[in-house]
Protein backbone atom coordinates (compact mmCIF):
# COMPACT_ATOMS: atom_id res chain seq x y z
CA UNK A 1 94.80 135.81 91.78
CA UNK A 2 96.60 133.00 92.84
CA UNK A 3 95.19 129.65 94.48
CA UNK A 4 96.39 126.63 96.12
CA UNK A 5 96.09 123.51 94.31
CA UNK A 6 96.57 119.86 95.15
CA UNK A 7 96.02 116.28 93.78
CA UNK A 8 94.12 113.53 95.31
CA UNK A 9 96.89 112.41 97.64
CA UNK A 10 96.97 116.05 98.96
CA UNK A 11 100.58 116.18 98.60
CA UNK A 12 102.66 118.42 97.88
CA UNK A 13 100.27 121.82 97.67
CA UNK A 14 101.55 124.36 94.80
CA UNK A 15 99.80 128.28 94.68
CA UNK A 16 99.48 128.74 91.01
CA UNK A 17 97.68 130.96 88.36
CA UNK A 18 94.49 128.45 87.85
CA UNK A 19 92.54 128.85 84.72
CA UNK A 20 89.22 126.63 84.35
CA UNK A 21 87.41 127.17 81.26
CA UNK A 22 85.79 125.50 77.65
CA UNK A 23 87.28 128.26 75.49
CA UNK A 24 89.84 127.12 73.54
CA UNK A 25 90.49 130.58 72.09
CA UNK A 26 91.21 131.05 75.84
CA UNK A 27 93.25 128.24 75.89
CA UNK A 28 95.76 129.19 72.97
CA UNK A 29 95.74 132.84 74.88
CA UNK A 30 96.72 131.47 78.45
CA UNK A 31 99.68 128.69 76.73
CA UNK A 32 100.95 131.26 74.04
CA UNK A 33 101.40 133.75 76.90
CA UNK A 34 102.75 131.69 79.84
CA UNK A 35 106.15 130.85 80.46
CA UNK A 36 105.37 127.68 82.44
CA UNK A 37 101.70 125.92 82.44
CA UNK A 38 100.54 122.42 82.85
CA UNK A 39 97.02 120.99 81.77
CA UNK A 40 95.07 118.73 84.83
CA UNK A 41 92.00 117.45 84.32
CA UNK A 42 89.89 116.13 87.28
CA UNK A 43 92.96 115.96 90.15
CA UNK A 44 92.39 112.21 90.52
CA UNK A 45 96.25 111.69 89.95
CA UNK A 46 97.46 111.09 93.18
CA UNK A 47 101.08 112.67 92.70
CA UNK A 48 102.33 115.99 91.55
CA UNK A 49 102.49 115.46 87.24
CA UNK A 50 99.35 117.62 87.20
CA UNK A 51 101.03 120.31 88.86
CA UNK A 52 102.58 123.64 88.02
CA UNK A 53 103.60 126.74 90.06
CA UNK A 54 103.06 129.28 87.22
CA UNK A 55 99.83 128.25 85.56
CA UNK A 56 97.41 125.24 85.17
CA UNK A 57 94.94 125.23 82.64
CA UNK A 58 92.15 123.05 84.09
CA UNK A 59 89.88 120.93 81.24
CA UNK A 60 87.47 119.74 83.64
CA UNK A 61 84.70 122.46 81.30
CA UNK A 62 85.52 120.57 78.05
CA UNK A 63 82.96 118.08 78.82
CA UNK A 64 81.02 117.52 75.63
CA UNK A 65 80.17 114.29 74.14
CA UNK A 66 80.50 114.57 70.17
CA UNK A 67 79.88 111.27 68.54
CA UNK A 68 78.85 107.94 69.81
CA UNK A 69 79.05 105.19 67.05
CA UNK A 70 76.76 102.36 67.92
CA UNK A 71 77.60 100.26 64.70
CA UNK A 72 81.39 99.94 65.76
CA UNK A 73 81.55 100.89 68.98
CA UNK A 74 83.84 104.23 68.99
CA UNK A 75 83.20 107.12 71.20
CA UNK A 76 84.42 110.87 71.17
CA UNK A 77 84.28 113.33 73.07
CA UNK A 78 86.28 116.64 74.58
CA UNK A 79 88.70 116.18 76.88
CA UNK A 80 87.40 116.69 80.15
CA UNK A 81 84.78 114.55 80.13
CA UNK A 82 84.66 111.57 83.10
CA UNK A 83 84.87 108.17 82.26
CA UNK A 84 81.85 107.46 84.98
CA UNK A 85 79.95 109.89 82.75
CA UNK A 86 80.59 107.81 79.14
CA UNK A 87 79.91 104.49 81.38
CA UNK A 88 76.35 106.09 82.44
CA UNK A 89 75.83 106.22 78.59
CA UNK A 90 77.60 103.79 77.31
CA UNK A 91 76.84 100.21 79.24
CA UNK A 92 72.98 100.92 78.94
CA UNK A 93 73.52 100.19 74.89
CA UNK A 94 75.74 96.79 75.15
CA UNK A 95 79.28 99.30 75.37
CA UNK A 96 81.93 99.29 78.20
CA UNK A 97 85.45 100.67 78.80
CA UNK A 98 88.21 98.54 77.05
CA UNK A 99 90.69 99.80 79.43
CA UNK A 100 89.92 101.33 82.62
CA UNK A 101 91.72 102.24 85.61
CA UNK A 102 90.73 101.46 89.10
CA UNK A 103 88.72 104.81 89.40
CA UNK A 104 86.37 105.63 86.96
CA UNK A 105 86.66 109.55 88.16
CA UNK A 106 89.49 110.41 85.60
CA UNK A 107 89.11 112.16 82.56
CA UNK A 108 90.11 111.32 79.14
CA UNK A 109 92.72 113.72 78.94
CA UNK A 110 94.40 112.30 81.97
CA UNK A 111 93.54 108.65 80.91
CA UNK A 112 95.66 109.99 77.87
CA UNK A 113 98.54 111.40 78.93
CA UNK A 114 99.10 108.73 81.81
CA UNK A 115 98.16 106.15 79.22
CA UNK A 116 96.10 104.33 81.90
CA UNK A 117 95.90 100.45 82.64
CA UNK A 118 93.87 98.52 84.64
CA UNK A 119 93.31 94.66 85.59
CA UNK A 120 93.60 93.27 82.20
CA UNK A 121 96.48 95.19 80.93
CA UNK A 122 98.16 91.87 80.78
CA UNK A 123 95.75 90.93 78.16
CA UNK A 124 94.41 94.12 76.54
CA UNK A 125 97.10 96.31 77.27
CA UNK A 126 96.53 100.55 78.01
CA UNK A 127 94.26 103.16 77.00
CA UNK A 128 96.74 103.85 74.01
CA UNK A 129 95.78 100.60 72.56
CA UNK A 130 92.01 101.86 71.87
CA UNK A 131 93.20 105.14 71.09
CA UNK A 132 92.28 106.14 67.92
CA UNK A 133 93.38 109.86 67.15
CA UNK A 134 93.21 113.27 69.83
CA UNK A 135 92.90 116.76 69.54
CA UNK A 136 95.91 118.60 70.86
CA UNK A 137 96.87 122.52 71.47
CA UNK A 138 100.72 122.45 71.05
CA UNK A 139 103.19 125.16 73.21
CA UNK A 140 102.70 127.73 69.72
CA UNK A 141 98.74 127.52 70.25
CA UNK A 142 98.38 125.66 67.49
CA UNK A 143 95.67 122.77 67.00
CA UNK A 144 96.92 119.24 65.70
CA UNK A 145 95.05 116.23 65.03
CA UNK A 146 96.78 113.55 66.07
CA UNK A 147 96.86 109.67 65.32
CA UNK A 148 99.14 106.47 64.26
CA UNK A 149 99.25 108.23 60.85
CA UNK A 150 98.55 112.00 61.28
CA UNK A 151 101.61 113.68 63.42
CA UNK A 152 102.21 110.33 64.94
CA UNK A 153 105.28 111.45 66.38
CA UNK A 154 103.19 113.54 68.85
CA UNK A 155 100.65 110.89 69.05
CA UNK A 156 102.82 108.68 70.83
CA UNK A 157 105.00 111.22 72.68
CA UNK A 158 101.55 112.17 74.30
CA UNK A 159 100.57 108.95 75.32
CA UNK A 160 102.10 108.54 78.48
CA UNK A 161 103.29 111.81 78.18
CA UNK A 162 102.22 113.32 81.21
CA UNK A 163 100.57 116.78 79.84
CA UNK A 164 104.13 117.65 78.54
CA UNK A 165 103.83 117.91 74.84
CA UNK A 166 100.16 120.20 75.21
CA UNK A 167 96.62 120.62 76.14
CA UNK A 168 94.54 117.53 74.75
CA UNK A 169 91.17 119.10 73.49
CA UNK A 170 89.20 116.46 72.11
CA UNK A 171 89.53 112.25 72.00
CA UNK A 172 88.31 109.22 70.03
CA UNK A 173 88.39 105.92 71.14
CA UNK A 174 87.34 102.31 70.69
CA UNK A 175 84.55 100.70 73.10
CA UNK A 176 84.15 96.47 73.52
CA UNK A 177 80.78 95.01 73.49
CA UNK A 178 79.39 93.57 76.54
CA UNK A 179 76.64 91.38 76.95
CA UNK A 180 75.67 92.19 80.92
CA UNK A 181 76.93 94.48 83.49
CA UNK A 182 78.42 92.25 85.57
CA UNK A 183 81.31 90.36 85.70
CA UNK A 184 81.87 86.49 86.47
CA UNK A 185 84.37 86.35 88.89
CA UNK A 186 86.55 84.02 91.44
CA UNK A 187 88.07 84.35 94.40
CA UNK A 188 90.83 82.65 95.85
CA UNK A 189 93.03 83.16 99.23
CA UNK A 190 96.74 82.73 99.12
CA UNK A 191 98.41 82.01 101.99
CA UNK A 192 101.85 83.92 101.27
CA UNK A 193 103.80 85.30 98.05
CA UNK A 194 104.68 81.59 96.57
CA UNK A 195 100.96 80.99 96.45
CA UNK A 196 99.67 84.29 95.14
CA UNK A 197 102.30 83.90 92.65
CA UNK A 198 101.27 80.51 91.64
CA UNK A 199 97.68 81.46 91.41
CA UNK A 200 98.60 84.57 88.78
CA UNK A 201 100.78 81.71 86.65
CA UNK A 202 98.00 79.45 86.71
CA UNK A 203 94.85 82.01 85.93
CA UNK A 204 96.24 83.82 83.33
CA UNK A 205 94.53 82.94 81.05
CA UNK A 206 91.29 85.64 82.58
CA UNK A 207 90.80 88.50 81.21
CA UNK A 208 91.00 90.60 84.75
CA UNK A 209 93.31 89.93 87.25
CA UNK A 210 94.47 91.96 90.35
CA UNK A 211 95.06 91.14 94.22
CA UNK A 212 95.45 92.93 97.39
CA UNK A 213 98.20 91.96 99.64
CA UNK A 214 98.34 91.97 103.73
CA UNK A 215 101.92 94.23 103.23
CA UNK A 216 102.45 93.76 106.95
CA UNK A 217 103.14 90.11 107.31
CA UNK A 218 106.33 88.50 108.25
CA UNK A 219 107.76 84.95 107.69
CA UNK A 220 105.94 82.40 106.01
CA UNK A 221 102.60 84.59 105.83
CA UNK A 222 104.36 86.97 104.01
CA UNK A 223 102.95 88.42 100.80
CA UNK A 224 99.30 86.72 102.31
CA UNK A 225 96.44 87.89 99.93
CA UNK A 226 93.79 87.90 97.87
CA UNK A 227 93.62 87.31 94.04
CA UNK A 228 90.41 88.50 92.18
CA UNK A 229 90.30 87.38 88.59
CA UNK A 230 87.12 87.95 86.18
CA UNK A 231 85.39 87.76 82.76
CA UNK A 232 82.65 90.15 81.27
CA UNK A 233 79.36 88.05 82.63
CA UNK A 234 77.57 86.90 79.55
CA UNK A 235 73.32 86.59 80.35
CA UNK A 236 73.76 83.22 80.85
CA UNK A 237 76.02 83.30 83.54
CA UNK A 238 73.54 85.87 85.60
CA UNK A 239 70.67 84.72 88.28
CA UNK A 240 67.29 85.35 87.77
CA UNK A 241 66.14 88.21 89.61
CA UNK A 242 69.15 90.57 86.95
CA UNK A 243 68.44 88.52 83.31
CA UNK A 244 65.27 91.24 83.34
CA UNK A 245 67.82 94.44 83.03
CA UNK A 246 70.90 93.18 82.66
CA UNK A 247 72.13 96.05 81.64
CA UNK A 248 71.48 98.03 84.07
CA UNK A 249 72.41 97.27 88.21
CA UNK A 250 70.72 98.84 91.13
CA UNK A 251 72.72 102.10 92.00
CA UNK A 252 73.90 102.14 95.38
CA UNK A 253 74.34 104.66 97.89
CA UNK A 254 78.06 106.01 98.83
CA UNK A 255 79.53 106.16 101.65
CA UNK A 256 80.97 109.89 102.59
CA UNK A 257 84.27 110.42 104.77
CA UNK A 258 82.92 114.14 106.16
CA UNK A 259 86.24 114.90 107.34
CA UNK A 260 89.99 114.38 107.73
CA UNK A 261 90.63 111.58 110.11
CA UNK A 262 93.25 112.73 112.94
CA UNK A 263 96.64 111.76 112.12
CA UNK A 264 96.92 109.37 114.98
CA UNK A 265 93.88 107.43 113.11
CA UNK A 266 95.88 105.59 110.86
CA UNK A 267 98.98 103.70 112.25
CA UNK A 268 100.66 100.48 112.27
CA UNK A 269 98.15 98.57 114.89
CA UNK A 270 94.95 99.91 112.16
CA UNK A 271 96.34 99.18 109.48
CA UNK A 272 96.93 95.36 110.71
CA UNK A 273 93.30 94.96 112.22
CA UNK A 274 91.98 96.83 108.77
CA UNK A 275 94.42 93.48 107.14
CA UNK A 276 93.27 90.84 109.57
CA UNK A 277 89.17 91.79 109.12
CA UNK A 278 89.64 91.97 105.13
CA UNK A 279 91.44 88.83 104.62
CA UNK A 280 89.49 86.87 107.17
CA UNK A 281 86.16 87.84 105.92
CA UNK A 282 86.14 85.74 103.01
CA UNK A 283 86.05 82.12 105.13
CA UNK A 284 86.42 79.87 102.13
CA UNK A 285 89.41 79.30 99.92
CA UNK A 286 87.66 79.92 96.54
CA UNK A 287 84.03 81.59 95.56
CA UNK A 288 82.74 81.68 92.29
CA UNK A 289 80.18 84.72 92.08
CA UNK A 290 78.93 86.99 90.07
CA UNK A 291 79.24 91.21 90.83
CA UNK A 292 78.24 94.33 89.12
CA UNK A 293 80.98 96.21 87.37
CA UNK A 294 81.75 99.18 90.08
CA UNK A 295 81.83 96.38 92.43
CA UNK A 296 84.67 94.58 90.66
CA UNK A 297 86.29 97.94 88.77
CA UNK A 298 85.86 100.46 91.14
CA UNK A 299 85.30 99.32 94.41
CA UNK A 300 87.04 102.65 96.29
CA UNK A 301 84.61 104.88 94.26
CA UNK A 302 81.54 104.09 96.69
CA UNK A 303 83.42 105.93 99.10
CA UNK A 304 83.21 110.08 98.16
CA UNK A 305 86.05 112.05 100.13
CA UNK A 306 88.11 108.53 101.14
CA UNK A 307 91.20 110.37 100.46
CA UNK A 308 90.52 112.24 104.29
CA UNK A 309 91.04 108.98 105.59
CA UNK A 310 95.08 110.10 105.69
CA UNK A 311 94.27 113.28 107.46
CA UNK A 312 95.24 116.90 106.66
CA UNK A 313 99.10 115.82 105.40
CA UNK A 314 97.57 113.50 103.05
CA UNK A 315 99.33 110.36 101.21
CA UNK A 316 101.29 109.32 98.62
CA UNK A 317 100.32 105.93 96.20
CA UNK A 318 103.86 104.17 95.83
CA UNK A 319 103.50 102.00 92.46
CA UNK A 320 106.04 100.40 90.77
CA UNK A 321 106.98 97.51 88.40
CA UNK A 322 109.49 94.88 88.41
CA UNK A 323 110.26 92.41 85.49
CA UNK A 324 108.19 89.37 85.88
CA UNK A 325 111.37 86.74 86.23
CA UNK A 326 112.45 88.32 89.49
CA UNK A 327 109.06 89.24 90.49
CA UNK A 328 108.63 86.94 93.69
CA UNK A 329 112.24 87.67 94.64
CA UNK A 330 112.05 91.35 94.18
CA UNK A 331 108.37 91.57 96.08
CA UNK A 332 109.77 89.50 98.92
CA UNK A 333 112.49 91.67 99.70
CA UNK A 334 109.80 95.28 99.39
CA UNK A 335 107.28 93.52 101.71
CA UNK A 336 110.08 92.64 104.02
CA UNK A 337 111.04 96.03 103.70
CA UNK A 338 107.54 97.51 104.15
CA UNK A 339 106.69 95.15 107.30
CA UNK A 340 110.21 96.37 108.89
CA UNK A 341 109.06 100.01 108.67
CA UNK A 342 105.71 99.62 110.40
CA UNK A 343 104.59 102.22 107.76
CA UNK A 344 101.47 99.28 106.34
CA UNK A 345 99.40 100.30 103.85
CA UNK A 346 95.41 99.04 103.60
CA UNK A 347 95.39 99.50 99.78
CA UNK A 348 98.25 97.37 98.26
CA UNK A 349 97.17 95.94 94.96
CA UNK A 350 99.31 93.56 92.97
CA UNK A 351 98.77 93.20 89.51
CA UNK A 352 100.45 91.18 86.38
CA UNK A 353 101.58 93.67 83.25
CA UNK A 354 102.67 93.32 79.84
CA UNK A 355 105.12 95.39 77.57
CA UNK A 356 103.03 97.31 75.21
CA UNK A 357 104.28 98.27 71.59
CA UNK A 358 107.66 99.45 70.91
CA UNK A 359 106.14 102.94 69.76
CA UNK A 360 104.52 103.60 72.98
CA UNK A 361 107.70 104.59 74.11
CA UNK A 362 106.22 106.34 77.52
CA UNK A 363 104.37 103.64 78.80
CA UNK A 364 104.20 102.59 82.22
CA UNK A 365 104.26 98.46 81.82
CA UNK A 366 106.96 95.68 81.20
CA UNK A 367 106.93 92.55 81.04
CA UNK A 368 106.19 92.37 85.08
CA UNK A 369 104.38 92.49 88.19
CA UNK A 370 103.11 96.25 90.05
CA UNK A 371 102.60 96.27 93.22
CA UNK A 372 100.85 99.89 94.63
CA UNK A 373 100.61 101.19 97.97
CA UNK A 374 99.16 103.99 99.74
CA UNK A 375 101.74 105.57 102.55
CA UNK A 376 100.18 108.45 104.63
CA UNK A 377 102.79 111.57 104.47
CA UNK A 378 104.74 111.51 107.99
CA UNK A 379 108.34 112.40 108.84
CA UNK A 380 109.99 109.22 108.18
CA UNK A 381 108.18 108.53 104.89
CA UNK A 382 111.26 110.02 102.36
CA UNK A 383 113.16 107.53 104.07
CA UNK A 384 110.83 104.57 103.36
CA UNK A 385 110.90 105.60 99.78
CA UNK A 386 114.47 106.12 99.39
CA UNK A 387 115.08 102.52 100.58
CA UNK A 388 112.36 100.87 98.17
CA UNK A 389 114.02 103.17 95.21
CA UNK A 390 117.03 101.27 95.66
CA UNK A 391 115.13 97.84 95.66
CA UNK A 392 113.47 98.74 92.56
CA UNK A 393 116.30 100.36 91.11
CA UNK A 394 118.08 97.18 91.77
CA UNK A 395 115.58 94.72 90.14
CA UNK A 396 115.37 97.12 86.82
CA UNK A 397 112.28 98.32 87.44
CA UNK A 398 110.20 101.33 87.12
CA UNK A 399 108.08 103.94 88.92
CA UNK A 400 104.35 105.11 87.83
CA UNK A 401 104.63 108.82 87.23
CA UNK A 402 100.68 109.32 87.38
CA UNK A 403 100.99 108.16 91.11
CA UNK A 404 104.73 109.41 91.86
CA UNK A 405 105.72 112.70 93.89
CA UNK A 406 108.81 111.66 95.96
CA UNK A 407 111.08 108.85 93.98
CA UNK A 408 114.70 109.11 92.49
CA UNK A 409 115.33 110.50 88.90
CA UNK A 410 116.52 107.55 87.71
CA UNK A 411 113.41 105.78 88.23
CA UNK A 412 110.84 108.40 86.89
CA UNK A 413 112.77 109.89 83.76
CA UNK A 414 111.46 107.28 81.06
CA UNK A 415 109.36 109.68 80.12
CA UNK A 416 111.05 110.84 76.50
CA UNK A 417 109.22 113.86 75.03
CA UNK A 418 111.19 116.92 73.51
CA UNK A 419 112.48 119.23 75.72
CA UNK A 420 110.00 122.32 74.83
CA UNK A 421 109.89 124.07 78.34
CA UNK A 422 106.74 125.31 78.06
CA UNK A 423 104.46 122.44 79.28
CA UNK A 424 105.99 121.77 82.30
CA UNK A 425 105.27 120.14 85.88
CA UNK A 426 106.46 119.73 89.44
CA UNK A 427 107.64 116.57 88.61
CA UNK A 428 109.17 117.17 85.36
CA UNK A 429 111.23 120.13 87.60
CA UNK A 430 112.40 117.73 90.09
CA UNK A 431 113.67 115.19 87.07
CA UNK A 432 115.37 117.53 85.50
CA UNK A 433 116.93 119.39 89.02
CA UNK A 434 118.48 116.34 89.74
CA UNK A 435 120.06 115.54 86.34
């Protein structure tokens, strides 16, 4: 029986053979039989590289912990297990994440084969980096470990990979040690793209960096925003009242979106009061506080179901990367592209990258600046993105397969791995349709 299957921006919607289970004799079965399948892990990826119209074999069962190591701070577990779930264990012992994306709702399997990267990639690079060796089902149904020394060809032509090379099983990775769990953070308001730029030069030196942009300004307010940098609180840094526990912050309640907002919800004159309110309620230039970790990581993860917000159609998260010496030039011209269209997005986060190693040949980040934002699906979105494929095209720059399901081959095809046929996606089909 066939069902319909979506990501977390709801677009597109595929009617596949979906097969959720922990047995990995199963497993070997379903890929050594199909002619087509893709793994996907939780659906958190907001485009369509999780998506197959033959078969998906769903890891979200593989869900086991198998080792924690206290002494040097190295974790494994299967596959499908959710990052929130190893941070629930984890940061109560002194542990945390040493690379984590801005939801903490992914599995390790995806966090694999999107190689993941968050707000310090600039100084601690991607998931890959604390990688130490996976588990991996190949297209013959057979098991491989893999590492920088064991099948290391497949090692790093699954990182990044995007579920194309097999089914990862099983993962072990390094952990950093963490004193609190909070982090020491500042805030600062820049008044346009010179400034936020000028802030990143000047702060980058902090381990976490990342800033959310009013994409609907004009003129000299363009590029207007707010830069968030932090460091991993040590006890020292933290008041009173948390020195007790520091380990361990208050849980707060979530916010639920019970439904899918009406498409007229969301438009240009929303989007710019939803800009106005967010950058004008911080009232001074700089603050110096101190926040708990979900506060500063994973701030859209306090709202379940905030993907409804875009209605029924859904959305698609536009991220892409530019090299950093025609970063300001190269954003200028996309927010002047962006404010033209009327088509503003709410969430448009701006963050500073580095190249990773030259073996980590299907990694997202250059030397450069990403900029993502969230565009609810409407008729006159393919245009939108066909114009800012040209601008990044133009400035040698790159889109972020774990968020793409609409951009130009030319800008999504990075992605080397060898040309099997078996593991195969939506958006592998539409690279290789247009080749």
């Amino acid at each position: 029986m066939k069902h319909e299957i979506t990501n977390w921006g709801k677009y597109p919607v595929v009617e596949t053979q979906f097969h959720e289970t922990s047995d990995i004799l199963k497993i070997q079965k379903i890929i050594k039989e199909s002619g087509s399948v893709i793994a996907r892990g939780n659906g958190r990826s907001y485009g369509d590289n999780s998506l197959n119209k033959e078969n998906i074999v769903s890891t979200i069962k593989l869900n086991k912990f198998i080792s924690f190591d206290r002494e040097n701070g190295i974790f494994e577990c299967e596959s499908g297990v959710i990052l929130s779930e190893i941070l629930d264990t984890v940061v109560p012992e002194g542990f945390f994440l040493k690379v984590t994306p801005g939801t903490k709702l992914i599995t390790v399997g995806g966090a694999i084969g999107s190689d993941v990267h968050g707000k310090n990639n600039h100084k601690e690079g991607c998931f890959g980096d604390c990688l130490i060796d996976f588990v991996i089902i190949t297209e013959t149904g057979e098991i491989k470990k893999c590492s920088r020394e064991e099948n290391s060809q497949l090692f790093w032509d699954t990182l990044g990979g995007m579920g194309l090379t097999g089914v990862v099983i099983s993962a072990r990775f390094k952990l950093k040690k963490i004193q609190t769990a909070y982090i020491r953070q500042r805030v600062l308001k820049a008044d346009n793209l010179d400034q936020i730029f000028q802030y990143f030069d000047e702060l980058e030196k902090w381990t976490y960096s990342v800033a959310w942009i009013d994409c609907l300004q004009k003129g000299d307010k363009i590029g207007r925003s707010i830069l968030m940098v932090g460091e991993s609180a040590n006890l020292t840094d933290l008041p009173t009242k948390w020195k007790g526990n520091p380990l361990n912050p208050k849980k707060k309640k979530k916010l639920n979106i019970p439904f899918n907002f009406p498409s007229f919800v969301l438009n240009t004159l929303t989007v710019k009061a939803f800009n106005f309110l967010y950058y004008f309620k911080q009232r001074q230039k700089i603050i110096n506080n101190v926040v708990d970790y979900d506060t500063f990581f994973y701030p859209l993860d306090a709202i379940n179901n905030w993907n409804r917000i875009y209605g029924k159609n859904g959305f698609i998260q536009y991220q892409f990367i530019i090299p950093k010496e025609v970063g300001k030039k190269g954003m200028t011209e996309i927010l002047k592209t962006i404010a033209n269209s009327g088509q503003g997005s709410f969430l448009a986060v701006l963050k500073l990258y580095k190249k990773g190693s030259p073996e980590a040949h299907n990694s997202f980040p250059i030397d450069g600046y990403s900029l993502a934002l969230d565009f609810k699906i409407n008729s006159k979105l393919p245009a939108l993105v066909s114009q800012l494929d040209e601008i990044v095209e133009q400035y040698n720059g790159r889109i972020y397969l774990a968020k793409d399901s609409m951009s130009k081959k030319s800008l999504i095809d990075y992605v080397k791995v060898p040309e099997t046929g078996k593991f195969d996606s939506v958006q592998h089909q539409r690279i290789k349709s247009n080749r």
